[in-house]
Structures are given as structure tokens and as C-alpha cells.
Protein backbone atom coordinates (compact mmCIF):
# COMPACT_ATOMS: atom_id res chain seq x y z
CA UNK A 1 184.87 88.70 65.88
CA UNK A 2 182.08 87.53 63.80
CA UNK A 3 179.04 89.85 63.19
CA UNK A 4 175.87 88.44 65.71
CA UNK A 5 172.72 88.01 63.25
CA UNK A 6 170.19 90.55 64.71
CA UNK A 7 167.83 91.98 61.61
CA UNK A 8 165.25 89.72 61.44
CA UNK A 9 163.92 90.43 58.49
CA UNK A 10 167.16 89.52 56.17
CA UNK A 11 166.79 85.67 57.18
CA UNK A 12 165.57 83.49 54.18
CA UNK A 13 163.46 80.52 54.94
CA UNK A 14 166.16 77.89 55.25
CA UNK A 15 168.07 79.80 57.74
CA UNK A 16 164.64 80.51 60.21
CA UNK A 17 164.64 76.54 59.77
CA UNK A 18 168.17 76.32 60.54
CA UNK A 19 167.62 78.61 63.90
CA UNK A 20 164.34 76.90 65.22
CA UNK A 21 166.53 73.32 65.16
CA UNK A 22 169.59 75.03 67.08
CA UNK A 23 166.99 76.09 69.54
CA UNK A 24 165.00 73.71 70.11
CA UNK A 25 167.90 71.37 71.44
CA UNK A 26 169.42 67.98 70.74
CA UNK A 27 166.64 65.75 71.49
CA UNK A 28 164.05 67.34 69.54
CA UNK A 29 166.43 68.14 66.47
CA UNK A 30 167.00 64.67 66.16
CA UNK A 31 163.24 63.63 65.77
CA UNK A 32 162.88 66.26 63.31
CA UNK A 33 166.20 65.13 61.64
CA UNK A 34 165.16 61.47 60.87
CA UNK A 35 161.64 62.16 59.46
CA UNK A 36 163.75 64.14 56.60
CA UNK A 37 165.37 62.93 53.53
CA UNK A 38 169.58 63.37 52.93
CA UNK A 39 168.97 66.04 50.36
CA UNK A 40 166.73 68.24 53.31
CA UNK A 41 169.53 67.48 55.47
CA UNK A 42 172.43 68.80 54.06
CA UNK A 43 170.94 72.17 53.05
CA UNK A 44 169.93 72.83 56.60
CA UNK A 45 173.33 71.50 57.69
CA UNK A 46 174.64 73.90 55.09
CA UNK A 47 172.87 77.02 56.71
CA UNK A 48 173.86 76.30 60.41
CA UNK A 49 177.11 76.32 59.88
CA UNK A 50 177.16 79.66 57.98
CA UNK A 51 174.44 81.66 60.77
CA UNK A 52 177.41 82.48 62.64
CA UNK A 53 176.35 84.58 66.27
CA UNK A 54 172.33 84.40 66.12
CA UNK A 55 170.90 87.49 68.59
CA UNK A 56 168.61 86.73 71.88
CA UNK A 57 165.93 88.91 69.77
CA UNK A 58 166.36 86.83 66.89
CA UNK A 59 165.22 83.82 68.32
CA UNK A 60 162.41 85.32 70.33
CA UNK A 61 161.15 86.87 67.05
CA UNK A 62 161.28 83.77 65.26
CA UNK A 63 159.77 81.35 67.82
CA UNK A 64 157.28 84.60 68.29
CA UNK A 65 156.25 84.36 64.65
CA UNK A 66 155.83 80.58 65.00
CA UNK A 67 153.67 80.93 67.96
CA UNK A 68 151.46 83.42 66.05
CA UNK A 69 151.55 82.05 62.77
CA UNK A 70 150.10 77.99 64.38
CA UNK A 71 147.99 79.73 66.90
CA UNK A 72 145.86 82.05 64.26
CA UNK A 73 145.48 79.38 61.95
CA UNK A 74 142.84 77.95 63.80
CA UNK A 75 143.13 74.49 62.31
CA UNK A 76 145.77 72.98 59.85
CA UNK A 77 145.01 72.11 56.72
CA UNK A 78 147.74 69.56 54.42
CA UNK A 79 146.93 69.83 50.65
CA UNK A 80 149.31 70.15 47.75
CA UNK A 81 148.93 74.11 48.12
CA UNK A 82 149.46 74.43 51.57
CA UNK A 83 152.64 72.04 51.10
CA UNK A 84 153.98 73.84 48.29
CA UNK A 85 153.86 77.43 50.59
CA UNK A 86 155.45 75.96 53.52
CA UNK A 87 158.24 74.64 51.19
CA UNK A 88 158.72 77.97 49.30
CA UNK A 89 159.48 79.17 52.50
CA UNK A 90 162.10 77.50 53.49
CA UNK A 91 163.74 75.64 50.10
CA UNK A 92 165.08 77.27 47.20
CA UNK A 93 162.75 77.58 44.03
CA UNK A 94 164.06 75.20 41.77
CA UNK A 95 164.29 72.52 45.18
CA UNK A 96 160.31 73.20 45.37
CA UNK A 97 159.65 72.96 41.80
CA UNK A 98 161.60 69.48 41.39
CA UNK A 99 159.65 68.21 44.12
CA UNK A 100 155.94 69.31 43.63
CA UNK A 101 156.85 67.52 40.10
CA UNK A 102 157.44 64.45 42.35
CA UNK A 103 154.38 64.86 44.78
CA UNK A 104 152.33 65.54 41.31
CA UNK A 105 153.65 62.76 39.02
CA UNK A 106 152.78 59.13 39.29
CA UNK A 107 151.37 57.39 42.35
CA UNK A 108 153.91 55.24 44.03
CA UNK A 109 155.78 55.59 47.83
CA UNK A 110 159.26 55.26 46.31
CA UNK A 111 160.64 55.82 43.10
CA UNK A 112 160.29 52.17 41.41
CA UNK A 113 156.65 52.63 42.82
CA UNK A 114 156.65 55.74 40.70
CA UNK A 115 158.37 54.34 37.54
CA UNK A 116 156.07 51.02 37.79
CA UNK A 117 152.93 53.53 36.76
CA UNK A 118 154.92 55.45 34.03
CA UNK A 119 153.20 54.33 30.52
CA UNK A 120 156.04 51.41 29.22
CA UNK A 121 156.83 53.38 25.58
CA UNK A 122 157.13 57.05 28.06
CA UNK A 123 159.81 54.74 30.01
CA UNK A 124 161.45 53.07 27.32
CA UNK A 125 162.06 56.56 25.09
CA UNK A 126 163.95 58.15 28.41
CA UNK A 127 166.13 55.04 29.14
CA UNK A 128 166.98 54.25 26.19
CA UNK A 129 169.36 57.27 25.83
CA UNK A 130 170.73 56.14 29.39
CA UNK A 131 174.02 53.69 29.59
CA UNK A 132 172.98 49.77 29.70
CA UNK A 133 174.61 49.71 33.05
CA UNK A 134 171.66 51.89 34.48
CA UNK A 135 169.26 50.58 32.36
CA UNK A 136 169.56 47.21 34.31
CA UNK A 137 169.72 48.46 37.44
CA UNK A 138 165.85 50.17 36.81
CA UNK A 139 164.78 46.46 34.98
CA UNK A 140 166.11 44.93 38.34
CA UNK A 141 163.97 46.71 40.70
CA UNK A 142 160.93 47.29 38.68
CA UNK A 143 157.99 44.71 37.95
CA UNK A 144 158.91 42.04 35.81
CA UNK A 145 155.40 42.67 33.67
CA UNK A 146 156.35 46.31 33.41
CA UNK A 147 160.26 45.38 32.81
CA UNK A 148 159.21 42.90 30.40
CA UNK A 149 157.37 45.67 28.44
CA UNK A 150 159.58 48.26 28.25
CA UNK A 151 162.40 45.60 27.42
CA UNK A 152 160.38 44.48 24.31
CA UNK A 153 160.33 47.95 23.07
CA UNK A 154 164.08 49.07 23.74
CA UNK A 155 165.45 48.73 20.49
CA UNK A 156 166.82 45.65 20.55
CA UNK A 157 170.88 45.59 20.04
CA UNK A 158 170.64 47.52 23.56
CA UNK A 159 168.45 45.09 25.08
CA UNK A 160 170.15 42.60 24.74
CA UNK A 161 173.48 44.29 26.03
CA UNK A 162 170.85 45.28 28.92
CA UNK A 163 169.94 41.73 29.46
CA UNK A 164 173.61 40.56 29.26
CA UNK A 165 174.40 42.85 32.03
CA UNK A 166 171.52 42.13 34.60
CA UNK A 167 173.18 38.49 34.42
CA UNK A 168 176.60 40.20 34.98
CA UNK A 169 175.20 42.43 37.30
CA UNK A 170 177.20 41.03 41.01
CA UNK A 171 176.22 43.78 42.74
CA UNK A 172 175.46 47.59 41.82
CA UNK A 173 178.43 49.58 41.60
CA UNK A 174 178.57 52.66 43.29
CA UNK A 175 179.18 54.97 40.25
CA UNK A 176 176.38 53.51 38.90
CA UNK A 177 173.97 54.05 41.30
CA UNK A 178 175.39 57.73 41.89
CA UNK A 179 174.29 58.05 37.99
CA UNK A 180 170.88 56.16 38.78
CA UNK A 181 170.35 59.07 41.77
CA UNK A 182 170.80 62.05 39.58
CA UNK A 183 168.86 61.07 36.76
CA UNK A 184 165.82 59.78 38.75
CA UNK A 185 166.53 61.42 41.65
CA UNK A 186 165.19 58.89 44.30
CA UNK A 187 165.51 59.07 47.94
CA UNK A 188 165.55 55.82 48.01
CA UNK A 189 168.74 54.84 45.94
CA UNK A 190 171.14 54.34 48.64
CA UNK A 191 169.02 51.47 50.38
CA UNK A 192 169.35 49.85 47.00
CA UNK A 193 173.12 49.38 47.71
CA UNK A 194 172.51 47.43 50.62
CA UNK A 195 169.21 45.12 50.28
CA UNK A 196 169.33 41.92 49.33
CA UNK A 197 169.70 41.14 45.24
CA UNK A 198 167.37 38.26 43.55
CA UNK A 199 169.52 36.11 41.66
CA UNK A 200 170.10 37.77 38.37
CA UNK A 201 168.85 34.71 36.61
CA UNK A 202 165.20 34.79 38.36
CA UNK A 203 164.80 38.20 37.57
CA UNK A 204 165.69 37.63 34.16
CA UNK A 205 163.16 34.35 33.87
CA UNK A 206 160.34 36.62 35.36
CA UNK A 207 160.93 39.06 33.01
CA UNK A 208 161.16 36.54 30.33
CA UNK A 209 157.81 35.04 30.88
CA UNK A 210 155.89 38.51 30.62
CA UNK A 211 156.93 38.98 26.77
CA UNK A 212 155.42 37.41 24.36
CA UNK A 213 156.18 34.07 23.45
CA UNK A 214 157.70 35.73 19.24
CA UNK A 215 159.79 38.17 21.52
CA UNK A 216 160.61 35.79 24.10
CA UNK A 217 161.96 33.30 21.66
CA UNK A 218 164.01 36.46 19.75
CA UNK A 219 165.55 37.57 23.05
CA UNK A 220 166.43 33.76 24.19
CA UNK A 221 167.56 32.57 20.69
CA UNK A 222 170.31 36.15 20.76
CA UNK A 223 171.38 35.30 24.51
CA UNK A 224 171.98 31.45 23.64
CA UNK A 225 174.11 32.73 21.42
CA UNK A 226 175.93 34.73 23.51
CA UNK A 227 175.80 33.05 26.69
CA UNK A 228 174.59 29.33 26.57
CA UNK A 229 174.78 28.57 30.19
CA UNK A 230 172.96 31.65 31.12
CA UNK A 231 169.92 30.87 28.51
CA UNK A 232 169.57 27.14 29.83
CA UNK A 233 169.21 28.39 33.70
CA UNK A 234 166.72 31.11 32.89
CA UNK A 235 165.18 28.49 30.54
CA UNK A 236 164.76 26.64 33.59
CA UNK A 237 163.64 29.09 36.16
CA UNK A 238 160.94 30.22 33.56
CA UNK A 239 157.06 29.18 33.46
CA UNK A 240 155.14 28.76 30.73
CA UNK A 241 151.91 27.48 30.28
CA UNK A 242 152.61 24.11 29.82
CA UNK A 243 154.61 23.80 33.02
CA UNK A 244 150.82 24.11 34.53
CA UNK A 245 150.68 20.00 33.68
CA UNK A 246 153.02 19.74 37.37
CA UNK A 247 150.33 21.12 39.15
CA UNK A 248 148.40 18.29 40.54
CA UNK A 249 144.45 18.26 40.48
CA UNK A 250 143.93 20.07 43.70
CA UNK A 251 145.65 22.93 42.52
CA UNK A 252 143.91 22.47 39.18
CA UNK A 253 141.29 22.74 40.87
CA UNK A 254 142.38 26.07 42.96
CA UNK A 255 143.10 27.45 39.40
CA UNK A 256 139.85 26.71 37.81
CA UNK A 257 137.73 28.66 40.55
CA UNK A 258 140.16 31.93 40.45
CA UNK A 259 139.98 32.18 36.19
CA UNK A 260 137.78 33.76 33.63
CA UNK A 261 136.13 30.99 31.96
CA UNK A 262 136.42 32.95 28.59
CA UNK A 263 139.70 33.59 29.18
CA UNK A 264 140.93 29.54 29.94
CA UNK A 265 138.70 28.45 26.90
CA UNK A 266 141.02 30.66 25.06
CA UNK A 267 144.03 29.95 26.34
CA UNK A 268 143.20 25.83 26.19
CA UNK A 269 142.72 26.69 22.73
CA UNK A 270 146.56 26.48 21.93
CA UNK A 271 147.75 24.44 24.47
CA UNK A 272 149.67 20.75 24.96
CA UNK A 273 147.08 17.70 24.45
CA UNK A 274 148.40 17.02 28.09
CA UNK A 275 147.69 20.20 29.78
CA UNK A 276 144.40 20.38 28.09
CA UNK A 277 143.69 16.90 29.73
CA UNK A 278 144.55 18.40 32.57
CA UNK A 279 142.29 20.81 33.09
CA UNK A 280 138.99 18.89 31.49
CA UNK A 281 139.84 15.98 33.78
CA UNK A 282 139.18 18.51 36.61
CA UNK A 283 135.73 19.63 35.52
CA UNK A 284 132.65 18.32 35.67
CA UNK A 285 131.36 16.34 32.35
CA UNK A 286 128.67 19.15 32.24
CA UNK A 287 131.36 21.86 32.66
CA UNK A 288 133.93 20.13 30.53
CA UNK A 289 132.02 20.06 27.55
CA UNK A 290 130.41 23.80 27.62
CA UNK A 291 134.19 24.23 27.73
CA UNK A 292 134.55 22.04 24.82
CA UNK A 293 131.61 23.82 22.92
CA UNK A 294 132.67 27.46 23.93
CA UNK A 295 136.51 27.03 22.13
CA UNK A 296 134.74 25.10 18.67
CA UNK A 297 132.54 28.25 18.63
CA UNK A 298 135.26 30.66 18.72
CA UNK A 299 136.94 29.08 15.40
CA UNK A 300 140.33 30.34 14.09
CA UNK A 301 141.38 32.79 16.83
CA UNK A 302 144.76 35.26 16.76
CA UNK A 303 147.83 33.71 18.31
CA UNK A 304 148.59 36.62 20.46
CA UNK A 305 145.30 36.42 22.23
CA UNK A 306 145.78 33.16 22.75
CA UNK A 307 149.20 33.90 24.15
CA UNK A 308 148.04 36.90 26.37
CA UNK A 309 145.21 34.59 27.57
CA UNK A 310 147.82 31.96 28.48
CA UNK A 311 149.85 34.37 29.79
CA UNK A 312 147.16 35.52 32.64
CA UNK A 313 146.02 32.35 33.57
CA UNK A 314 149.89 31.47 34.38
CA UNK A 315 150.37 35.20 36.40
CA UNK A 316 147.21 33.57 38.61
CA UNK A 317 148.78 30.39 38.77
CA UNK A 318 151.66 31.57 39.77
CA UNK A 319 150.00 34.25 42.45
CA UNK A 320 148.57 31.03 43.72
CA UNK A 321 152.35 29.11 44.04
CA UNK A 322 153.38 32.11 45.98
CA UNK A 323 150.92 32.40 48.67
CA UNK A 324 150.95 29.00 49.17
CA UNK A 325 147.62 27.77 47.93
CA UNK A 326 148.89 25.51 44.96
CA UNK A 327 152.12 23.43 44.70
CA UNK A 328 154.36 23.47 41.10
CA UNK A 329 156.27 20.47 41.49
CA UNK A 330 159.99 20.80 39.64
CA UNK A 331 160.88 17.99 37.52
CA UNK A 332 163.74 17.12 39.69
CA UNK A 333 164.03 13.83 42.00
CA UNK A 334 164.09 16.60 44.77
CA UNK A 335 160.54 18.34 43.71
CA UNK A 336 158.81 14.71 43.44
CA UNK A 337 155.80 14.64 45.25
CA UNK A 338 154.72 12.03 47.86
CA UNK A 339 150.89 10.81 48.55
């Protein structure tokens, strides 16, 4: 016959946990079961079943020290100190430690939250000693700016083999995202299994259109020759700057009010005749020829300001396409437009 628990005073903190939800019954286990995470969950699942017998006196000390320790308090206070004590008592040290790191590192709800704040040369020296595989999984669920970044500084034989298997990428393997949990650790990795994918391709054009246009053409010229197909679709799902000539003048319009004036003159600068008609055609003659002044009196300017400049005014552009308030038209027969 197994030994009944009855010195108080040997329990740890995760077994007192384990005792309060055997208590407290069913119902209100259960409530306390789905506001934790699976990692919280097994190592209280872990100490039930070992407790074995659990004495009468036990349980009235425990639920007695409860009683005292809420009542005294007075008020309750949450802070990262107070969070850190109650999980010391009832977690292992190195369980605390790994996630205080967590609760101190960089702001975000779930882990591509996190990683979307991590500087882009901090993310790019970890992953690139990781295995393509996972690499693509992260560039799949981060930003496309931020993916775009830390793709442009991967060195660039495993970029590419990164790129090649996003568009590969069917679905995320199991192993793979088993790897992806240990190394980042996220409590959030098995939803990733099961929500819905982007087409590989979008993510890939997204991505594409936040490098620059010297690394974008690098990246594009290596894939055509890999995968030709693959490089004309994500040619075709991207959007550049001169792609803002489909945008008819309402939209133009839309644009002009939401952009830096600075910043259009200098992206104008280096634009398509047509796209520069574009825009001038929408502004008043006083307005269009500031304009017109503003980009003579810059002179020679660098080609990767102009590009960055180019490169905001199409992130607004596209902001705008999203929520509804402008219309790109495709240059299908199906994406005509009808007035």
C-alpha cells in the first residue's frame, strides 16, 4: 500500500499546485487548465500522477496557507517581480528563467510578434546556422519587410536554397515544426500546423518587393535560373512602383493626400514618363509645378533613396488596396475596369 503524503512541509511548489487542482474538482480544474499553455500542463500532469495518497491535513494546510497568504495581502499587485515569485514557487528554476527571458525580451503576443521586433542582422546571425527547411518556415510567418531584410543579409547561396523551399514548401512538416518549437520555443507552433497557408508564391512576391530593387534583381535573376515558372508568377504577383500607373485618378488622388510630399518628389524623381504623368495630371497646376521645382532643386540624388522613397510610397499604396480605399486594376481582361 502506497505511503499517504502527510508532511507538509516536503511538498515543492508544483506538487501544492498539483493538490489545489485535485481539490478543487472537475469544473474548476478545467477553467484553470485552458488558460495554461501545453508545456504548464504536462508538468502538473506529471506531479498528480506521482502524489500518490494526499492526507485530509494536507489539504487543509494547503488551502489554509492559500486562504492566509490572499487574505493578508491586502491587495494584489502583477509586476514582473511579483510574477517571477509566484513562478519560482511552483516551476523549476531553469522553467522560470527561460520564461522571464520571454516576458523580458521583445514586445510581441506570440512568438513571430516577438521575432518581428528582433533587430534583422541579430535574426539573420541565429538562423543562419539553422537548416533552410526552418529558415522558411520563420520567413513564412514573419513580415514580409522584416523577412525581406533578414533575407538580403543571409548569405546568399542559403537564401536562395531558403527561397527555393518556401515555393516547395506544401505544407509544414511535422519534424520540422518539432525543430522550429525547440529552438524558438513558441507556444504557439502547433496552431501553425493547422491555419491556413498563403500561397507560397505571394509570400515570396511580398517579400520580394521589400528588397531593394540591386538585391531584388540578384535574387530573381538566381531563381529564374533555377525555377523559371516560379520567377514569372512571383514576377507577376509583385508591385513595383510603376504598377502605380493602374491606379486610376481617384486613387491617385487617395495616394497623393496620405504621402510625404518630399518623399513623392523623390521617388517621381526616377520613375516611368507615364507614372510621372500620372501623378502631375492629378495635381493642381500650382501644386504640380512646386513639385516640378522641388525635384530640379534636389539635382543628382542616390539611387537607393530614390528606391527606398519609391518603395514607401508603394507600402501606402498598397495599405490603401487593402482596406479598400483605392483599386489596382490587373492587366488582365478580367481586372478591366468599367465606367
Amino acid at each position: 500500500m502506497a505511503r499517504v503524503k502527510d508532511d507538509y512541509r516536503s511538498l515543492g511548489g508544483m506538487q501544492k499546485a498539483a493538490i489545489f487542482l485535485l481539490a478543487i474538482g472537475n469544473e474548476h480544474s478545467a477553467q484553470l487548465f485552458e488558460k495554461m499553455d501545453d508545456e504548464e500542463i504536462r508538468e502538473l500532469s506529471t506531479a498528480m500522477v506521482s502524489l500518490g495518497s494526499i492526507s485530509s491535513s494536507v489539504v487543509e494546510h494547503l488551502f489554509a496557507e492559500f486562504a492566509d497568504q490572499l487574505s493578508s495581502a491586502g491587495g494584489l499587485v502583477g509586476s514582473i517581480a511579483s510574477t517571477e515569485r509566484l513562478l519560482r514557487s511552483a516551476l523549476s528554476e531553469d522553467r522560470v528563467n527561460e520564461i522571464m527571458m520571454e516576458m523580458r525580451g521583445p514586445a510581441g503576443k506570440t512568438m513571430w510578434d516577438k521575432l518581428g521586433n528582433v533587430n534583422e542582422s541579430v535574426l539573420a546571425n541565429y538562423l543562419k546556422n539553422e537548416y533552410p527547411q526552418t529558415v522558411a518556415v520563420v520567413m513564412s510567418k514573419i513580415l514580409p519587410d522584416h523577412a525581406s531584410k533578414v533575407l538580403a543579409i543571409l548569405p546568399e547561396s542559403f537564401s536562395m536554397e531558403v527561397v527555393m523551399r518556401m515555393l516547395r514548401m506544401e505544407a509544414v512538416q511535422q519534424d520540422v515544426l518539432d525543430h522550429v518549437e525547440r529552438t524558438l520555443r513558441s507556444e504557439f507552433m502547433t496552431d501553425l500546423a493547422s491555419t491556413a497557408r498563403r500561397d507560397s508564391h505571394e509570400v515570396m512576391a511580398d517579400i520580394f518587393n521589400n528588397l531593394d530593387r540591386t538585391t531584388e534583381s540578384r535574387f530573381m535573376e538566381s531563381l529564374e535560373e533555377r525555377n523559371q515558372e516560379a520567377a514569372e508568377r512571383i514576377r507577376q504577383l509583385m508591385f513595383t512602383f510603376d504598377d502605380l500607373a493602374r491606379v486610376d485618378a481617384t486613387g491617385v488622388q487617395i495616394i497623393l493626400r496620405q504621402v510625404e510630399k518630399d518623399q513623392l518628389g523623390l521617388a517621381l524623381k526616377g520613375a516611368a514618363e507615364e507614372v510621372r504623368e500620372l501623378f502631375f495630371s492629378n495635381m493642381s497646376e500650382r501644386a504640380g509645378k512646386m513639385m516640378q521645382e522641388d525635384m530640379e532643386a534636389m539635382g543628382p540624388v542616390r539611387l537607393k533613396d530614390v528606391e527606398e522613397a519609391q518603395a514607401a510610397v508603394v507600402s501606402v499604396a498598397k495599405g490603401l488596396a487593402d482596406s479598400g480605399e483605392i483599386v489596382i486594376s490587373g492587366n488582365d481582361e478580367d481586372s478591366e475596369m468599367v465606367y
